[in-house]
N, C-alpha and C. Protein backbone atom coordinates (compact mmCIF):
# COMPACT_ATOMS: atom_id res chain seq x y z
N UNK A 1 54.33 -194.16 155.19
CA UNK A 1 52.93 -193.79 155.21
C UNK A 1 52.63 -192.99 153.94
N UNK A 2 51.30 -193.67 152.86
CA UNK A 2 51.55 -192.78 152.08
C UNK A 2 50.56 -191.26 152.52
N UNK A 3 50.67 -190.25 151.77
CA UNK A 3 50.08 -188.89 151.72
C UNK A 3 49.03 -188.80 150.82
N UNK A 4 48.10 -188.26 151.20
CA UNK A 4 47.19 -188.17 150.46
C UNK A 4 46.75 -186.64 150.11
N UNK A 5 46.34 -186.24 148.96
CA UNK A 5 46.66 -184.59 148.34
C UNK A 5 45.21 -184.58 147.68
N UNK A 6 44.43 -183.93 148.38
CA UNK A 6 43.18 -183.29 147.90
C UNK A 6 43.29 -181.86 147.13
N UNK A 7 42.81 -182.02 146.31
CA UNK A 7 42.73 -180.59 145.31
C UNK A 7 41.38 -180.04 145.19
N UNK A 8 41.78 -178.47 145.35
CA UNK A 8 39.77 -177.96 145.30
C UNK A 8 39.40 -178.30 144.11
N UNK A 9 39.99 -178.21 142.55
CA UNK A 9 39.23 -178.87 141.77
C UNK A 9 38.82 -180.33 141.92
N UNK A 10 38.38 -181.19 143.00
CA UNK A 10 38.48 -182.21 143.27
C UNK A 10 36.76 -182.02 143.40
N UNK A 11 36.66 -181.02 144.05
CA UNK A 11 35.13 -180.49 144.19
C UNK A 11 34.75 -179.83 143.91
N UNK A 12 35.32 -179.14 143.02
CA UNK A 12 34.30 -177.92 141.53
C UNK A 12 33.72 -178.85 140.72
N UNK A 13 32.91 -179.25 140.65
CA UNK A 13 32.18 -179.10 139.22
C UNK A 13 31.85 -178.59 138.60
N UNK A 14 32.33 -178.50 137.20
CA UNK A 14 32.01 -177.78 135.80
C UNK A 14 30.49 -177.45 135.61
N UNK A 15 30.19 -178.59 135.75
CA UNK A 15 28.83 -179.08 135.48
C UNK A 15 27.72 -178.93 135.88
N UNK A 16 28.06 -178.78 137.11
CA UNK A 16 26.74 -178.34 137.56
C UNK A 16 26.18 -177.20 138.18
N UNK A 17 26.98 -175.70 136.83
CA UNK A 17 25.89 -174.78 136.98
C UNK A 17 26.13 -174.08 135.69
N UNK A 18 25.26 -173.23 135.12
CA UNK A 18 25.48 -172.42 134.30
C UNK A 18 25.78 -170.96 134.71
N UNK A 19 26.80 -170.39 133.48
CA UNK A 19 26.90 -169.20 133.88
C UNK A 19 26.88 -168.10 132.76
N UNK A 20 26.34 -167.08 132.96
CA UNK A 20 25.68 -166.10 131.91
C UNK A 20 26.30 -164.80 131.91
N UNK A 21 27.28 -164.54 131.18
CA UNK A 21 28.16 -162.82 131.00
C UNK A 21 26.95 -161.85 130.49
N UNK A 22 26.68 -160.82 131.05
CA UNK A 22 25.47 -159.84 130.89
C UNK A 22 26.52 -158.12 130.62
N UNK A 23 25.91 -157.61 129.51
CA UNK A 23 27.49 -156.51 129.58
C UNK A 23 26.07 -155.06 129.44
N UNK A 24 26.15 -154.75 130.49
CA UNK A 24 25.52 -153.79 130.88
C UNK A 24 25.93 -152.52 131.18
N UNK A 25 25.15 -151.02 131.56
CA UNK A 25 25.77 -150.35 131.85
C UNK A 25 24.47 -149.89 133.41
N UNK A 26 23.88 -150.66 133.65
CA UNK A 26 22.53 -151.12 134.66
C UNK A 26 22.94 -150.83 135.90
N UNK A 27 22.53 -150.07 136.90
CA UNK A 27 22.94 -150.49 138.69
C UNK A 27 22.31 -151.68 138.53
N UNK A 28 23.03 -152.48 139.66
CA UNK A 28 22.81 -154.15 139.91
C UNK A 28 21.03 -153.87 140.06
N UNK A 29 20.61 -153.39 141.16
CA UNK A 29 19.16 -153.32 141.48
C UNK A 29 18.54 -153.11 140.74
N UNK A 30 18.44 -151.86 138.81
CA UNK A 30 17.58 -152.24 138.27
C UNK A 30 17.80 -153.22 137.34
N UNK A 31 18.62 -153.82 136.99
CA UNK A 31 19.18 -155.51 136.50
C UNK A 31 18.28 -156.48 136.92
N UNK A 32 18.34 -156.31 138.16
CA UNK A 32 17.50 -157.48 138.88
C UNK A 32 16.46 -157.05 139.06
N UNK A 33 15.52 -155.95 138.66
CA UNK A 33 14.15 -156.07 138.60
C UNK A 33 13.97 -156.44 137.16
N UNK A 34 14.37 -155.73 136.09
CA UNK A 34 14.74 -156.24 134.91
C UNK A 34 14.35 -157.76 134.55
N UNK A 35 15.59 -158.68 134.95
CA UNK A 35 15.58 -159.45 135.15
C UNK A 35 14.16 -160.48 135.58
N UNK A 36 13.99 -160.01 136.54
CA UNK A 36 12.95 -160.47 137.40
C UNK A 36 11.68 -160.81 136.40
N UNK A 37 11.38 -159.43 136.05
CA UNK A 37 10.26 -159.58 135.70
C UNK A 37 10.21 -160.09 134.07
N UNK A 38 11.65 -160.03 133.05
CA UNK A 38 11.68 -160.59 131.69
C UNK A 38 11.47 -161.97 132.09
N UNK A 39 12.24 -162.59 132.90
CA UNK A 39 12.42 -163.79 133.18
C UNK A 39 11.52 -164.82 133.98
N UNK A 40 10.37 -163.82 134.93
CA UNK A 40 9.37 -164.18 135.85
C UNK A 40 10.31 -164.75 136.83
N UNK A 41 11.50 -164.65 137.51
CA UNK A 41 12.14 -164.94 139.06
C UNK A 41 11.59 -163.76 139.93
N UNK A 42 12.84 -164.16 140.48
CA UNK A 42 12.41 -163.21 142.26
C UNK A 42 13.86 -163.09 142.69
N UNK A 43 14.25 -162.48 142.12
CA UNK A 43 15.65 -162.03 142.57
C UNK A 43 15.49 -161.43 143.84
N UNK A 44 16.44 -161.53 144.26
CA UNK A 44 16.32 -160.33 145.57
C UNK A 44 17.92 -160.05 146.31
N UNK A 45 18.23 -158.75 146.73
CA UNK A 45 19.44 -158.84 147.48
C UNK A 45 19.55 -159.48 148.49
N UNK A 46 20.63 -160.24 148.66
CA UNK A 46 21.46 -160.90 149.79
C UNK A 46 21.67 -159.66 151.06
N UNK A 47 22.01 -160.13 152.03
CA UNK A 47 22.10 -158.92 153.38
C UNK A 47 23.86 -158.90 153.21
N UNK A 48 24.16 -159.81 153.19
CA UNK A 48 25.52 -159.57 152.84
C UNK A 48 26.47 -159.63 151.41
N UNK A 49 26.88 -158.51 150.94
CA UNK A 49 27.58 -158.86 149.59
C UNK A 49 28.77 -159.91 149.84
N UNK A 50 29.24 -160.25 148.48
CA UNK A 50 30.16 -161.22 148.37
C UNK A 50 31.68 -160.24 149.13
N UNK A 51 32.09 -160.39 149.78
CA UNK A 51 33.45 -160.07 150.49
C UNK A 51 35.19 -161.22 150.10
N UNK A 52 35.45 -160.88 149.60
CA UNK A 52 36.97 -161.03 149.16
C UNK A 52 38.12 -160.23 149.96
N UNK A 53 38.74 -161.18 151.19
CA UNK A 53 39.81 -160.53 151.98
C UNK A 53 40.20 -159.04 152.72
N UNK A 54 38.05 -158.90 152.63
CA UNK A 54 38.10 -157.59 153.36
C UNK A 54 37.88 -156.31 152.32
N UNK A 55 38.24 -156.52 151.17
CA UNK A 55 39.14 -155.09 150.48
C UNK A 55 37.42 -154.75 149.11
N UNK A 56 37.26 -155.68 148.48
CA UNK A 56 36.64 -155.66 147.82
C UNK A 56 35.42 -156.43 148.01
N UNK A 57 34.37 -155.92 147.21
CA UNK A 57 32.21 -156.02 147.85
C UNK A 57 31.90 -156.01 146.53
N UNK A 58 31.32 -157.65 146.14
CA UNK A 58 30.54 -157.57 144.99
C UNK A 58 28.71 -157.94 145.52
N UNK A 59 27.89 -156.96 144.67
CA UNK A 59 26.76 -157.33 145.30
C UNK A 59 26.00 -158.28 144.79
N UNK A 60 25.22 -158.96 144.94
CA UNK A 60 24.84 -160.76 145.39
C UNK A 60 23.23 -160.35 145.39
N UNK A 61 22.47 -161.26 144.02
CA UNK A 61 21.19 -161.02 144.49
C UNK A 61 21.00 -162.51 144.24
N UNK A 62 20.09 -163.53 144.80
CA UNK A 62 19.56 -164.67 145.05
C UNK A 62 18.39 -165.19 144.93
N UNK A 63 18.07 -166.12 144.45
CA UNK A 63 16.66 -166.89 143.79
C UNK A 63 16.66 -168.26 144.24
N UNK A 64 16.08 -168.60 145.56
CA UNK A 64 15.49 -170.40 144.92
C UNK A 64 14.72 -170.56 144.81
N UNK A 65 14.74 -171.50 143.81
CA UNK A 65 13.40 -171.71 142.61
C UNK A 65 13.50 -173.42 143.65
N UNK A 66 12.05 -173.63 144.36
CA UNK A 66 12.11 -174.41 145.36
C UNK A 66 11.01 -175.70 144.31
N UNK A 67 10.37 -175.40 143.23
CA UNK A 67 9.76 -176.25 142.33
C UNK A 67 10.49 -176.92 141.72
N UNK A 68 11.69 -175.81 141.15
CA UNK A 68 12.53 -176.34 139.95
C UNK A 68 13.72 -177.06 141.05
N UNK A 69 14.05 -176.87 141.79
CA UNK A 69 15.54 -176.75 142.62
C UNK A 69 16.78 -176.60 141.99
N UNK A 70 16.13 -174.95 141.74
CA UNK A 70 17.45 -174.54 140.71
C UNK A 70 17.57 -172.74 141.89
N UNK A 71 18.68 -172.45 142.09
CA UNK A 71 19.41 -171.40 142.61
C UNK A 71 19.78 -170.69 141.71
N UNK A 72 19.33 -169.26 141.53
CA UNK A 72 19.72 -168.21 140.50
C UNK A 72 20.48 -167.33 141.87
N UNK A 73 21.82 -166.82 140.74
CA UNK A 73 22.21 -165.84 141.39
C UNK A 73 23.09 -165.03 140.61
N UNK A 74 22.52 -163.57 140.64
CA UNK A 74 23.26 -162.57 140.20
C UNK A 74 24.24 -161.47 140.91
N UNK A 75 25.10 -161.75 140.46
CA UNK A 75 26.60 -160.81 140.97
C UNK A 75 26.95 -159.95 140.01
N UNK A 76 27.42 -158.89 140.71
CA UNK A 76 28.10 -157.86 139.86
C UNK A 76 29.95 -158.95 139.69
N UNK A 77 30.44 -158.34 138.34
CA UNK A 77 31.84 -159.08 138.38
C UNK A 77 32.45 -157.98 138.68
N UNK A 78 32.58 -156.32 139.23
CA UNK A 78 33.35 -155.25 139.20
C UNK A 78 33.04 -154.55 140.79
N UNK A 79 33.86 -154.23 141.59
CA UNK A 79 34.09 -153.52 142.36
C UNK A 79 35.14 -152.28 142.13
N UNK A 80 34.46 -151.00 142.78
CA UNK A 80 35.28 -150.06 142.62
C UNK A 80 35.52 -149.59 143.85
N UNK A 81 36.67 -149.39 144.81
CA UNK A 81 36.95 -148.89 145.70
C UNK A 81 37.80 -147.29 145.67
N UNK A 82 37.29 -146.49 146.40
CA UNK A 82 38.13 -145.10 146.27
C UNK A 82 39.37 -145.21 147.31
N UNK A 83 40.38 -144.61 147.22
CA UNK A 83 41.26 -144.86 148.62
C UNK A 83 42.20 -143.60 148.41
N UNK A 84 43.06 -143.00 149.23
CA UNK A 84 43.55 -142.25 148.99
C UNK A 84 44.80 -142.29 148.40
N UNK A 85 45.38 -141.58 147.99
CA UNK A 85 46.99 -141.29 147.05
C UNK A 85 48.00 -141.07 147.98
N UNK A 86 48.52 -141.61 148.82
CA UNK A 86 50.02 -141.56 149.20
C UNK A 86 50.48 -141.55 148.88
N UNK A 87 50.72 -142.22 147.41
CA UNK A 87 52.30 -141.30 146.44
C UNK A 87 52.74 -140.15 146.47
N UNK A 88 51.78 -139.52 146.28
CA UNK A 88 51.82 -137.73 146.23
C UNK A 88 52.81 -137.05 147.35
N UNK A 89 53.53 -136.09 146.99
CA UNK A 89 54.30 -135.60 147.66
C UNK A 89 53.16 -134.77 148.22
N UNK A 90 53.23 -134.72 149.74
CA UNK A 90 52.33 -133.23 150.32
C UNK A 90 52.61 -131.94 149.89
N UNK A 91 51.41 -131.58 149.79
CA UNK A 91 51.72 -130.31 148.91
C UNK A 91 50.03 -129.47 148.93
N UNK A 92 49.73 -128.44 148.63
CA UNK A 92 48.34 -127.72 149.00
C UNK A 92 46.85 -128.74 148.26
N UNK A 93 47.10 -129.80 147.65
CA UNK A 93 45.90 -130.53 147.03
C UNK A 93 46.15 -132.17 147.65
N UNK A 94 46.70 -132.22 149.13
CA UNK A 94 46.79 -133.70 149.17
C UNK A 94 45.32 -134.10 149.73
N UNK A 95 44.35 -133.65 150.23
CA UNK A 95 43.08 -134.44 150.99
C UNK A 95 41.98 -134.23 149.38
N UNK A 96 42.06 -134.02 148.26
CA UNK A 96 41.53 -134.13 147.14
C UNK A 96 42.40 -135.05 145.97
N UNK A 97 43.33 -135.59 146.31
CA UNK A 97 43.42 -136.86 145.39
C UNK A 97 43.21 -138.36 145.77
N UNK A 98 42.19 -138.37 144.92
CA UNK A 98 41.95 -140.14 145.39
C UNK A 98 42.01 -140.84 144.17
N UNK A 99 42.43 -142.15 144.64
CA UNK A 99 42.64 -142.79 143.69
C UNK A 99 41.58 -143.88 143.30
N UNK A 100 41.20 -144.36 142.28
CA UNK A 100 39.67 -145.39 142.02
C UNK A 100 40.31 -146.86 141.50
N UNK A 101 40.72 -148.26 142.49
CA UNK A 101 41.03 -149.11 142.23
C UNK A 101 40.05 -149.97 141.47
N UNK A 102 39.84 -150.94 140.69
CA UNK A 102 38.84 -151.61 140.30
C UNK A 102 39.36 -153.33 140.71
N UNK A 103 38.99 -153.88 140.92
CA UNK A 103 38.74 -155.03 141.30
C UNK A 103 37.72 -156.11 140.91
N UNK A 104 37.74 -157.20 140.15
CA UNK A 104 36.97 -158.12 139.41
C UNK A 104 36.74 -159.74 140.00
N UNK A 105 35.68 -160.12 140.16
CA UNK A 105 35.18 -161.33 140.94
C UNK A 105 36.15 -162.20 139.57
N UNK A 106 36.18 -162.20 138.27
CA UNK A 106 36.98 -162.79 137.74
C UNK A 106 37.09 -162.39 136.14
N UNK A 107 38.98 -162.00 137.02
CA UNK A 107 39.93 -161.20 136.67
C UNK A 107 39.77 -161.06 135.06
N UNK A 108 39.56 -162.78 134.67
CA UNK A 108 39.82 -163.23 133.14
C UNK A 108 38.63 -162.77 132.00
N UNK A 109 37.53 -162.05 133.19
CA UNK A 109 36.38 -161.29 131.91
C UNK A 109 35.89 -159.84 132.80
N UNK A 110 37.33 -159.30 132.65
CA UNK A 110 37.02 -157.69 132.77
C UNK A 110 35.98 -156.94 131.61
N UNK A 111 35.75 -157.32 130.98
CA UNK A 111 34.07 -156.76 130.12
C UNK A 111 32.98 -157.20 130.66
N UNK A 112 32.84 -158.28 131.34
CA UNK A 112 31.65 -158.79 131.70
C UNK A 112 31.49 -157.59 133.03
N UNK A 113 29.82 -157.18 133.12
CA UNK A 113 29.14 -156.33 134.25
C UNK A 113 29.39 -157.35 135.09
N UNK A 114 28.23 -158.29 135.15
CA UNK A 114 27.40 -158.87 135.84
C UNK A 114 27.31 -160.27 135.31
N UNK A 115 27.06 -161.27 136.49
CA UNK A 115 27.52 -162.33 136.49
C UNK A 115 26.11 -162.95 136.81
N UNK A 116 25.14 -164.34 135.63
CA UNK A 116 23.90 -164.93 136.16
C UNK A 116 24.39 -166.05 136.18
N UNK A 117 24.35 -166.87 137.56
CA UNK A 117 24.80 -168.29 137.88
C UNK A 117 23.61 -168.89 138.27
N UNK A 118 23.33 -169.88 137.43
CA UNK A 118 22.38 -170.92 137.78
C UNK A 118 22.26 -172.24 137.86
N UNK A 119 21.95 -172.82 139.43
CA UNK A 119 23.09 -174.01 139.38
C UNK A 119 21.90 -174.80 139.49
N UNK A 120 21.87 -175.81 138.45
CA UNK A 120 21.55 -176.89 138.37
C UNK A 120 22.43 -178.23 137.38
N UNK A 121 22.10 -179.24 138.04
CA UNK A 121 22.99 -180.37 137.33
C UNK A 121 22.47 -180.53 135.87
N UNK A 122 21.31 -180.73 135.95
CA UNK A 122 20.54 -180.89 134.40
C UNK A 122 20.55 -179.95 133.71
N UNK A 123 21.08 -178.85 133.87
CA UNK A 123 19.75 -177.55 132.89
C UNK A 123 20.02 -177.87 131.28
N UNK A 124 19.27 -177.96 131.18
CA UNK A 124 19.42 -178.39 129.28
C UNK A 124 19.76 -176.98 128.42
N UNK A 125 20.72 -176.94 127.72
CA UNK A 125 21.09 -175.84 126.84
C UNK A 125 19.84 -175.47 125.92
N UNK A 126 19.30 -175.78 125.88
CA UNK A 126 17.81 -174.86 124.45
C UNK A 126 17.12 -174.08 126.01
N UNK A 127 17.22 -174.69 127.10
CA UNK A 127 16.36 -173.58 128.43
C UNK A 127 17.60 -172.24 128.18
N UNK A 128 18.63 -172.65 128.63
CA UNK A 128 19.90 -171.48 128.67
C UNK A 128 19.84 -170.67 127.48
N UNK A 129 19.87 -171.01 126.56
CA UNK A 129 19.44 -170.47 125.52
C UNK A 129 18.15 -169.56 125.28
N UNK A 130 17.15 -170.06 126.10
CA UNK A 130 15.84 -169.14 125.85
C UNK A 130 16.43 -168.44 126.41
N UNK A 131 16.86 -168.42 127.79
CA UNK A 131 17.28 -167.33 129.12
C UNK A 131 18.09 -166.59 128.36
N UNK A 132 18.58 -166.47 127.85
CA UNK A 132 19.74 -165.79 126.86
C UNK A 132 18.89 -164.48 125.81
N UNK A 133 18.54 -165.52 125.25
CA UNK A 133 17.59 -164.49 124.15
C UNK A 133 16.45 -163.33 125.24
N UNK A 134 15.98 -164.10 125.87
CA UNK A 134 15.03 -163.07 127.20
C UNK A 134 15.89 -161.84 127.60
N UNK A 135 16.79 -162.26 127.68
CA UNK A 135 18.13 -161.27 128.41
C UNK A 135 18.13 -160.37 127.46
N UNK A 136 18.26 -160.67 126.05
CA UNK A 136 19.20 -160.09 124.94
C UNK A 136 17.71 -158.99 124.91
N UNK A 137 16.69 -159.43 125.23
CA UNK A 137 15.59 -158.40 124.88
C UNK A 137 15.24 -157.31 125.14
N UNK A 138 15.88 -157.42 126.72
CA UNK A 138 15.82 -156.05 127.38
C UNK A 138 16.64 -155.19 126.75
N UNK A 139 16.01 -153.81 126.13
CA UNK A 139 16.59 -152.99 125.72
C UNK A 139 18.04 -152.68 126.27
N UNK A 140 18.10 -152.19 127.95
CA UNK A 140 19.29 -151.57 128.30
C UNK A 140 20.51 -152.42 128.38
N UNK A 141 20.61 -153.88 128.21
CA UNK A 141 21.35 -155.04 128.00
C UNK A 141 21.92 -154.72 126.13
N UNK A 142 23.40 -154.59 126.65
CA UNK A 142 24.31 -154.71 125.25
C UNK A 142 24.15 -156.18 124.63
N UNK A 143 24.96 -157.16 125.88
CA UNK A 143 24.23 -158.47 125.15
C UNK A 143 24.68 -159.49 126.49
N UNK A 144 24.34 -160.34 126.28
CA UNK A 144 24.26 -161.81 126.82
C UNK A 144 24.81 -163.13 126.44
N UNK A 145 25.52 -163.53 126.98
CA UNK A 145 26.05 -165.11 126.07
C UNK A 145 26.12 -166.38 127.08
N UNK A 146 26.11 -167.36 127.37
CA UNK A 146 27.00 -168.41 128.06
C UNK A 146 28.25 -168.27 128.07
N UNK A 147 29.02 -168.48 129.31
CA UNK A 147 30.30 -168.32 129.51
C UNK A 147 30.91 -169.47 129.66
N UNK A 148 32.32 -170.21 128.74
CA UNK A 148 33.21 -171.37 129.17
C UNK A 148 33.44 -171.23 130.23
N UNK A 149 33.47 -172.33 131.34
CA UNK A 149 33.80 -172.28 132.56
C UNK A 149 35.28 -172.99 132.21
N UNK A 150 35.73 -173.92 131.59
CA UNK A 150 36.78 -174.60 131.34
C UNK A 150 37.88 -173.44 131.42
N UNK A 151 38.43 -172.99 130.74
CA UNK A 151 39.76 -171.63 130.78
C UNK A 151 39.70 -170.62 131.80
N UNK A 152 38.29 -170.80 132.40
CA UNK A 152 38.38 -170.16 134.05
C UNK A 152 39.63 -169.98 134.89
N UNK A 153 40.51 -169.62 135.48
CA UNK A 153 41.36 -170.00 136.07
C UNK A 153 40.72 -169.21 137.89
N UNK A 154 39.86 -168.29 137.56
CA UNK A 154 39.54 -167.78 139.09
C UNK A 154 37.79 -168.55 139.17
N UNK A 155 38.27 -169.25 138.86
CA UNK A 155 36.31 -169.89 139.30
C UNK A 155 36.16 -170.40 140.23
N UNK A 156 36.93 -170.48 141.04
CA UNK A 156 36.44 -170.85 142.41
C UNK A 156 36.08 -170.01 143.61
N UNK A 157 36.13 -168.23 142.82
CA UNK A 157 35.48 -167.31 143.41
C UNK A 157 33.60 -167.71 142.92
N UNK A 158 34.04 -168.11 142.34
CA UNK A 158 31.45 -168.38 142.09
C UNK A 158 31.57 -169.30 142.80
N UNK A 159 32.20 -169.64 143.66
CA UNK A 159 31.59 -170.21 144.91
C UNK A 159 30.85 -169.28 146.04
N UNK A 160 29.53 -169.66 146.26
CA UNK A 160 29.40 -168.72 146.96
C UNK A 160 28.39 -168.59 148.17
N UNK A 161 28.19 -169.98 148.45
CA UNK A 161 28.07 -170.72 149.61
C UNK A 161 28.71 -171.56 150.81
């Protein structure tokens, strides 16, 4: 009998979304009014952030554009969790050391803030490109680029439906 071996890249496509590295120093919420209004969307938070095995919460704001049928969505790429220091030998300062783990939706662009995914099959690069320069305008934005999805190796965390 032969076996048959499905691979999740079997159902990623490259292709059909864009994705936008934003290197900010912004809380997500004023990003996405920011955003909102350079760009004319409607961002808005999700009720639930993105959750990864319990431990780590990236927050998730969402757009469908029901004219265009294009889905915007902005994620933070950085979680910071506090937890405490059990290394520490007990001693008169153990309930004041904590330790600050960081954690990244993907691992391979620890500079990137914030993550703009916009999935459509068509989007033509001179649109991505305006969206880019719009971005680059807002003062509190360092900068903006398109991101290779190809050398990705954790991209199947922007899944996120």
């Amino acid at each position: 009998m032969a076996i048959k071996k499905l691979s999740l890249d079997d159902f990623f496509d490259d292709e059909g979304f864009t994705l936008i590295g934003i290197h900010t120093s912004l809380e997500d919420y004023r990003l996405a009014y920011l955003l909102n209004s350079k760009l004319n969307i409607q961002l808005k938070r999700k009720k639930k952030d993105l959750d990864f095995s319990n431990r780590a919460f990236y927050s998730i704001y969402e757009w469908e554009d029901n004219k265009q049928l294009v889905t915007w969505n902005l994620v933070s790429n950085m979680c910071k969790i506090e937890s405490a220091n059990t290394s520490i030998d007990k001693g008169l300062f153990v309930d004041s050391e904590k330790i600050i783990e960081t954690y990244y939706l993907l691992p391979e662009l620890k500079k990137v803030n914030y993550l703009l995914k916009i999935n459509d099959d068509q989007f033509p690069t001179n649109k991505s490109l305006k969206i880019i320069n719009n971005i680059q305008e807002i003062a509190q934005i360092v900068t903006a680029y398109q991101i290779n999805l190809e050398p990705l190796k954790s991209k199947n965390n922007l899944i996120f439906n």
